[in-house]
PDB file of N, CA and C in Angstrom:
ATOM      1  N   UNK A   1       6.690   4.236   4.447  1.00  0.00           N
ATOM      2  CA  UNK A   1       6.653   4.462   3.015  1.00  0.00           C
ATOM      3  C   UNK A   1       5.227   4.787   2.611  1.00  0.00           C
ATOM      4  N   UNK A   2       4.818   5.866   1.392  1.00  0.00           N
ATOM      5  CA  UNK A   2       3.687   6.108   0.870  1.00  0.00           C
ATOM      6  C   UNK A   2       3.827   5.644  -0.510  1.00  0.00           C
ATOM      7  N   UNK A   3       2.270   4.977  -0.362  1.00  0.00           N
ATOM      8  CA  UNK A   3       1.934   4.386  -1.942  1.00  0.00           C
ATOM      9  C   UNK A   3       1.150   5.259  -2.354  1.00  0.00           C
ATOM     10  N   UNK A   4       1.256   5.686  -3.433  1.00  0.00           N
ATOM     11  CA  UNK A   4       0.072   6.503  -4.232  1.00  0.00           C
ATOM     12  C   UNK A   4      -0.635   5.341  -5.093  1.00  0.00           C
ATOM     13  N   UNK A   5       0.085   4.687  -5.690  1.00  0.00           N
ATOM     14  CA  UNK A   5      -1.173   3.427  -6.109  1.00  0.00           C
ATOM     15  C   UNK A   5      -0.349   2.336  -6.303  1.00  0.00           C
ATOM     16  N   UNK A   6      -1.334   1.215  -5.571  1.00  0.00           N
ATOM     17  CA  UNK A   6      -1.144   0.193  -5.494  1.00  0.00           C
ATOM     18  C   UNK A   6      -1.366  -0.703  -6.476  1.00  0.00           C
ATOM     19  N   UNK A   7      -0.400  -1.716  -6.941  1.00  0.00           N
ATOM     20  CA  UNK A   7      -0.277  -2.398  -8.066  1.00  0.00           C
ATOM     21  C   UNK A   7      -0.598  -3.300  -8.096  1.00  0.00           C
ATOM     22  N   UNK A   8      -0.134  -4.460  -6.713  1.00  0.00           N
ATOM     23  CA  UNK A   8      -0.116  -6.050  -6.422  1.00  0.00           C
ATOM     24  C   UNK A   8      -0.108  -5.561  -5.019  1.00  0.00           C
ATOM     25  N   UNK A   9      -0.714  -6.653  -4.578  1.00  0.00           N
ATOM     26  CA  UNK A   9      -1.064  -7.535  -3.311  1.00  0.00           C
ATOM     27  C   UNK A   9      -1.048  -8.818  -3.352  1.00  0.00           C
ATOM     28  N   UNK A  10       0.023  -9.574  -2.631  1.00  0.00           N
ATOM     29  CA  UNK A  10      -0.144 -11.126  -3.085  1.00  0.00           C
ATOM     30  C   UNK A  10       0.187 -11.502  -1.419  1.00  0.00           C
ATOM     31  N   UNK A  11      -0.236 -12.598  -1.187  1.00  0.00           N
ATOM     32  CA  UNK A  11      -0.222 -13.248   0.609  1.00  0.00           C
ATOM     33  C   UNK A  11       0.658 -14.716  -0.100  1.00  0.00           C
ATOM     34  N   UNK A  12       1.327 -15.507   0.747  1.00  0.00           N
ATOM     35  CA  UNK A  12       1.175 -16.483  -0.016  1.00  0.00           C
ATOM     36  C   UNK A  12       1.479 -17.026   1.116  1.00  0.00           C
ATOM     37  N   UNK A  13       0.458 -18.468   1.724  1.00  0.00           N
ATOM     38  CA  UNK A  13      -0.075 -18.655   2.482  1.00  0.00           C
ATOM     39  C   UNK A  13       1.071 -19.752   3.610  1.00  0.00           C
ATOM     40  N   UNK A  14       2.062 -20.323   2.520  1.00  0.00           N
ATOM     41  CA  UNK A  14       3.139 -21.451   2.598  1.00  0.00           C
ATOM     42  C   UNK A  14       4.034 -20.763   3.451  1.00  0.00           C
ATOM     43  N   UNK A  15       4.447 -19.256   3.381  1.00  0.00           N
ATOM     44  CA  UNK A  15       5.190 -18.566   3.787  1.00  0.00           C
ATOM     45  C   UNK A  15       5.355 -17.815   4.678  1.00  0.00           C
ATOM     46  N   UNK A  16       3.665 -17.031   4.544  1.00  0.00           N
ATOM     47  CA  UNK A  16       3.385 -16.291   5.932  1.00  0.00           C
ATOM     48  C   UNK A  16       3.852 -14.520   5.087  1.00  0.00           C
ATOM     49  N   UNK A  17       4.136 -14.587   3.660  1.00  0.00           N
ATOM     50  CA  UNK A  17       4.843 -13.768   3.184  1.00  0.00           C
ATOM     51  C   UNK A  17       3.817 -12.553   2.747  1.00  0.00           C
ATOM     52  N   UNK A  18       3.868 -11.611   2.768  1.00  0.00           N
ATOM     53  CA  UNK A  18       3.056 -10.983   2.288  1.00  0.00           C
ATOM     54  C   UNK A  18       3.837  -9.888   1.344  1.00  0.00           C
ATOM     55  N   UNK A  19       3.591  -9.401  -0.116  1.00  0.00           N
ATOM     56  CA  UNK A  19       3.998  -8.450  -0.964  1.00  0.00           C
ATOM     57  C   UNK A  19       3.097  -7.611  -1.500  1.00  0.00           C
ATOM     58  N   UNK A  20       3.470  -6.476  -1.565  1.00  0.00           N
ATOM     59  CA  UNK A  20       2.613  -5.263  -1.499  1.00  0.00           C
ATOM     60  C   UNK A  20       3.556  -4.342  -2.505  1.00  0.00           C
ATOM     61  N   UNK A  21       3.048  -3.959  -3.810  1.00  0.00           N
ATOM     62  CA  UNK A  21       3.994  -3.601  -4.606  1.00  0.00           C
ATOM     63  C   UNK A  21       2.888  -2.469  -5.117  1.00  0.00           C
ATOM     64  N   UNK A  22       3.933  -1.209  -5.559  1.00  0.00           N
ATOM     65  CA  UNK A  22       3.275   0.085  -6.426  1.00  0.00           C
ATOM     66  C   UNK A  22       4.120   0.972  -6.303  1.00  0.00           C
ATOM     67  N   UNK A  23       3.410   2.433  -6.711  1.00  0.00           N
ATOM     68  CA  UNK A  23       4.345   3.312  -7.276  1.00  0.00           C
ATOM     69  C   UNK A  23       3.811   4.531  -6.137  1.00  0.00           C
ATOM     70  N   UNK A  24       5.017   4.566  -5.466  1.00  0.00           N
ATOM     71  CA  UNK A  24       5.236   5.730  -4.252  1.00  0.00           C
ATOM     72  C   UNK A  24       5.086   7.521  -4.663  1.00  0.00           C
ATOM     73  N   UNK A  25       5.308   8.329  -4.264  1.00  0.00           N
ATOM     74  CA  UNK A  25       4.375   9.775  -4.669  1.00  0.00           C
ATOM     75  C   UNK A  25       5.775  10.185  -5.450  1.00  0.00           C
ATOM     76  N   UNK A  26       6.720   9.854  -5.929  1.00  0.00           N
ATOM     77  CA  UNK A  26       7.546  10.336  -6.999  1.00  0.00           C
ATOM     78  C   UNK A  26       7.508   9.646  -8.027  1.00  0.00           C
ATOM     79  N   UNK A  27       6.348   8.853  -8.036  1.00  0.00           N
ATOM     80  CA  UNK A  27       6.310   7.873  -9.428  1.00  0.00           C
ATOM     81  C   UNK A  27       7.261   6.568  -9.772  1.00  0.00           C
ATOM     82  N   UNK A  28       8.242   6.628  -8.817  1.00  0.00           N
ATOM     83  CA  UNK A  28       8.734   5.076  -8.822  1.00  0.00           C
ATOM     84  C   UNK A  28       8.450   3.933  -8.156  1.00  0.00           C
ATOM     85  N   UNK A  29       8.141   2.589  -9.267  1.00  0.00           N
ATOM     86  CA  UNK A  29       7.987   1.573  -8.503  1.00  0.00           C
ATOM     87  C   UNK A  29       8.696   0.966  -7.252  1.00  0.00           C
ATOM     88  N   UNK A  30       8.142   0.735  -5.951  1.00  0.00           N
ATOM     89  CA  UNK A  30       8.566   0.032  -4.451  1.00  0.00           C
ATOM     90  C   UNK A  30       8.055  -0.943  -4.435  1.00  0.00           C
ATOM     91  N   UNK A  31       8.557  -2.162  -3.525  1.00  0.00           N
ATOM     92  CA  UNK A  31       8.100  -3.261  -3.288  1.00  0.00           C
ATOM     93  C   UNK A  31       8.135  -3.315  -1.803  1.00  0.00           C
ATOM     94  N   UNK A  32       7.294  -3.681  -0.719  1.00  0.00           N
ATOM     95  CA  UNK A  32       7.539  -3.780   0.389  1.00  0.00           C
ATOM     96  C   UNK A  32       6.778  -5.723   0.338  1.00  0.00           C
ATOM     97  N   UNK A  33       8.097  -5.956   1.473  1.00  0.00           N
ATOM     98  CA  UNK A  33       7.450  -7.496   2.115  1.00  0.00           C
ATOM     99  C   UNK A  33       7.357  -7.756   3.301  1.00  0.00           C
ATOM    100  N   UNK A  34       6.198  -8.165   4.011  1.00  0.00           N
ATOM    101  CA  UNK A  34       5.819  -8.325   5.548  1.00  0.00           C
ATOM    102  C   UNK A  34       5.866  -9.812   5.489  1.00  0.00           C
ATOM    103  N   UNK A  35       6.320 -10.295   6.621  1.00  0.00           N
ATOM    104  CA  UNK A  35       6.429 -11.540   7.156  1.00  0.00           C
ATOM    105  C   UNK A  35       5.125 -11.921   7.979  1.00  0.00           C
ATOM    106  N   UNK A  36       4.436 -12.639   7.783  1.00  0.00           N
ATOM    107  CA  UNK A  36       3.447 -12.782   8.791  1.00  0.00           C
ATOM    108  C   UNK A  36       3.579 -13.474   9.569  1.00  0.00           C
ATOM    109  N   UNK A  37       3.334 -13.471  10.976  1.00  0.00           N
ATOM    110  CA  UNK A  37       3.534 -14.307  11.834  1.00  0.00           C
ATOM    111  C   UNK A  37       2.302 -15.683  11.944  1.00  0.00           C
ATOM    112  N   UNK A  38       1.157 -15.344  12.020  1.00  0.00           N
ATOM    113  CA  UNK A  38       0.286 -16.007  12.134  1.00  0.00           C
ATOM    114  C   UNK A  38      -0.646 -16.238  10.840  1.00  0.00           C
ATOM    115  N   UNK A  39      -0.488 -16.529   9.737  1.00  0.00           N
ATOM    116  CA  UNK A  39      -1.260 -16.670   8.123  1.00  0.00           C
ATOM    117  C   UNK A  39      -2.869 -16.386   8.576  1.00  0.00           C
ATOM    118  N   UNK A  40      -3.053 -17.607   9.416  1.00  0.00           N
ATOM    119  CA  UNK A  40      -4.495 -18.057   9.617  1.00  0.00           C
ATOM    120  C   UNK A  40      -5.391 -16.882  10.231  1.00  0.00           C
ATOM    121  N   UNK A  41      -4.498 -15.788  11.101  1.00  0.00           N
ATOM    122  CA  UNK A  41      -5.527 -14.752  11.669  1.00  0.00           C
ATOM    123  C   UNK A  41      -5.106 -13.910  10.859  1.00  0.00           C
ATOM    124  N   UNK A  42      -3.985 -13.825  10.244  1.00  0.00           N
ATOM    125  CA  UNK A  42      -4.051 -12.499   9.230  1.00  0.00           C
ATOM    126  C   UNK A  42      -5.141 -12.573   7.862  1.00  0.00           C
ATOM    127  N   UNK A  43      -5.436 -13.442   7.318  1.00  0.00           N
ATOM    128  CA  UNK A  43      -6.275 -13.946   6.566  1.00  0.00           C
ATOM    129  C   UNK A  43      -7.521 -14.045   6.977  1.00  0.00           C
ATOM    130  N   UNK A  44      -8.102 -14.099   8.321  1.00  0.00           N
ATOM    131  CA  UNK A  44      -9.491 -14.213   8.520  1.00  0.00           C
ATOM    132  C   UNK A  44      -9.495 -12.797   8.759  1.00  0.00           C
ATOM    133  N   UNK A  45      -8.709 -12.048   9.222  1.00  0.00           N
ATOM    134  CA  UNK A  45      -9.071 -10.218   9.722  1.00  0.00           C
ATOM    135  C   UNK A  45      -9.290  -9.682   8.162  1.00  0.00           C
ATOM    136  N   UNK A  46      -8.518  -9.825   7.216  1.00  0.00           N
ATOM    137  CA  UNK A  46      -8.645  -9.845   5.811  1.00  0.00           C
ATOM    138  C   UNK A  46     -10.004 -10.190   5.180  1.00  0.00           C
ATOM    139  N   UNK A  47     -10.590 -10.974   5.795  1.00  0.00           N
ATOM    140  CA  UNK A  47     -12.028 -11.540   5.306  1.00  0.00           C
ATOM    141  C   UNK A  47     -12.882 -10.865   5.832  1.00  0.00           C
ATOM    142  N   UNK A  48     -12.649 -10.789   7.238  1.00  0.00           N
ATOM    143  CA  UNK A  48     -13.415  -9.966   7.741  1.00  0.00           C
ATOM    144  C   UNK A  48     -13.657  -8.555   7.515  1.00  0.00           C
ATOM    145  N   UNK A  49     -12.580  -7.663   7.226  1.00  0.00           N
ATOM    146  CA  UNK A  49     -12.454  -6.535   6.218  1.00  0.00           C
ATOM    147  C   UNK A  49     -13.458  -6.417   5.434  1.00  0.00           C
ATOM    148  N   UNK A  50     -13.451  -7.111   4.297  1.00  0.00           N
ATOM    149  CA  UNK A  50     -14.144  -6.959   3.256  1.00  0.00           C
ATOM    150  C   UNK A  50     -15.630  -7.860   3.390  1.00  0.00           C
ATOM    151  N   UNK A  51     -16.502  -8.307   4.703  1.00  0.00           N
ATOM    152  CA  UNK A  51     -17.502  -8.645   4.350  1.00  0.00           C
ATOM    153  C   UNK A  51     -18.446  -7.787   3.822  1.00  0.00           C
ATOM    154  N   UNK A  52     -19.119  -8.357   2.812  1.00  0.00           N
ATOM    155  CA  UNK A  52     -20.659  -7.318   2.536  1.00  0.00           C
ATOM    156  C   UNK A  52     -21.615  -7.747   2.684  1.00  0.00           C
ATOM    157  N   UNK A  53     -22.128  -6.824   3.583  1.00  0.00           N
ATOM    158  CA  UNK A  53     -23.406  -7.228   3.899  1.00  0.00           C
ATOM    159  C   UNK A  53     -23.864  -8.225   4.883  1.00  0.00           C
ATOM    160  N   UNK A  54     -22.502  -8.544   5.876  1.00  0.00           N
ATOM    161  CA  UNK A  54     -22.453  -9.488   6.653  1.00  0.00           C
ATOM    162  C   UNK A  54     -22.093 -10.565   6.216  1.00  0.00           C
ATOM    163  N   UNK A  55     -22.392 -10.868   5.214  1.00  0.00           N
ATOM    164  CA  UNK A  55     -21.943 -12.185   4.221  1.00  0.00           C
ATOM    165  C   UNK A  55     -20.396 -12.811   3.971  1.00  0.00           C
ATOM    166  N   UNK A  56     -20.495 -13.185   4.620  1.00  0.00           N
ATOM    167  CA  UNK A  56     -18.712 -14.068   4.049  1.00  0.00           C
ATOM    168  C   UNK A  56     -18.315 -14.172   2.548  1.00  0.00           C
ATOM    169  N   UNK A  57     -16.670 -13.459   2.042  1.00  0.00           N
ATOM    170  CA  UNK A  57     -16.525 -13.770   0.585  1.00  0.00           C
ATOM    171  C   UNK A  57     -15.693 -14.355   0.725  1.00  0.00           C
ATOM    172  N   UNK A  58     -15.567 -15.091  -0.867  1.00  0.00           N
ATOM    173  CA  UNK A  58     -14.273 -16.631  -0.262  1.00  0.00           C
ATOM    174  C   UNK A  58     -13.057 -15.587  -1.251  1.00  0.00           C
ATOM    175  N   UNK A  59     -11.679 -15.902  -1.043  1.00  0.00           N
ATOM    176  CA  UNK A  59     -10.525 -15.249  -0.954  1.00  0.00           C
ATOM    177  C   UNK A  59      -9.848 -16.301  -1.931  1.00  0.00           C
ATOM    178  N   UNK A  60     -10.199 -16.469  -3.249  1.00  0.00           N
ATOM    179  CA  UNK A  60      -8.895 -17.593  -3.930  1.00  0.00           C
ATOM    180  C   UNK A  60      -7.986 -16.953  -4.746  1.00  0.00           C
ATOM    181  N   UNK A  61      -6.847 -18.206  -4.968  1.00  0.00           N
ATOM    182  CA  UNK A  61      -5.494 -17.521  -5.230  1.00  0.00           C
ATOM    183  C   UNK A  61      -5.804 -17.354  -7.564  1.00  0.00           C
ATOM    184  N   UNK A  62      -4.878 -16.708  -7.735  1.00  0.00           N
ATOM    185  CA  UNK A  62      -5.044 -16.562  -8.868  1.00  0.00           C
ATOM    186  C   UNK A  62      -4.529 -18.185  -9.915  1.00  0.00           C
TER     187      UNK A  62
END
């Protein structure tokens, strides 16, 4: 599936669940959900992603 823009991103950590929601290249809203197998390394590769500057950023929930 293609997202043209992304709306939500939510992990939720209890679950392993991951939701990824926006609006695909004909303009209607999709929702896709990944199961994660492992929370704890999907979440540190996630951190690791986005360091700046080498610096660790902390990741809290809303």
């Amino acid at each position: 599936m293609h997202m043209k823009k992304l709306k939500k991103l939510r992990f939720d950590e209890d679950t392993g669940a991951l939701k990824i929601a926006g609006e695909n290249g004909f303009g209607k809203d999709k929702t896709v959900y990944v199961d994660v197998e492992n929370p704890e390394l999907f979440l540190n590769a996630i951190k690791s992603a986005f360091q700046m500057g080498g610096k660790d950023i902390e990741l809290t929930p809303e």
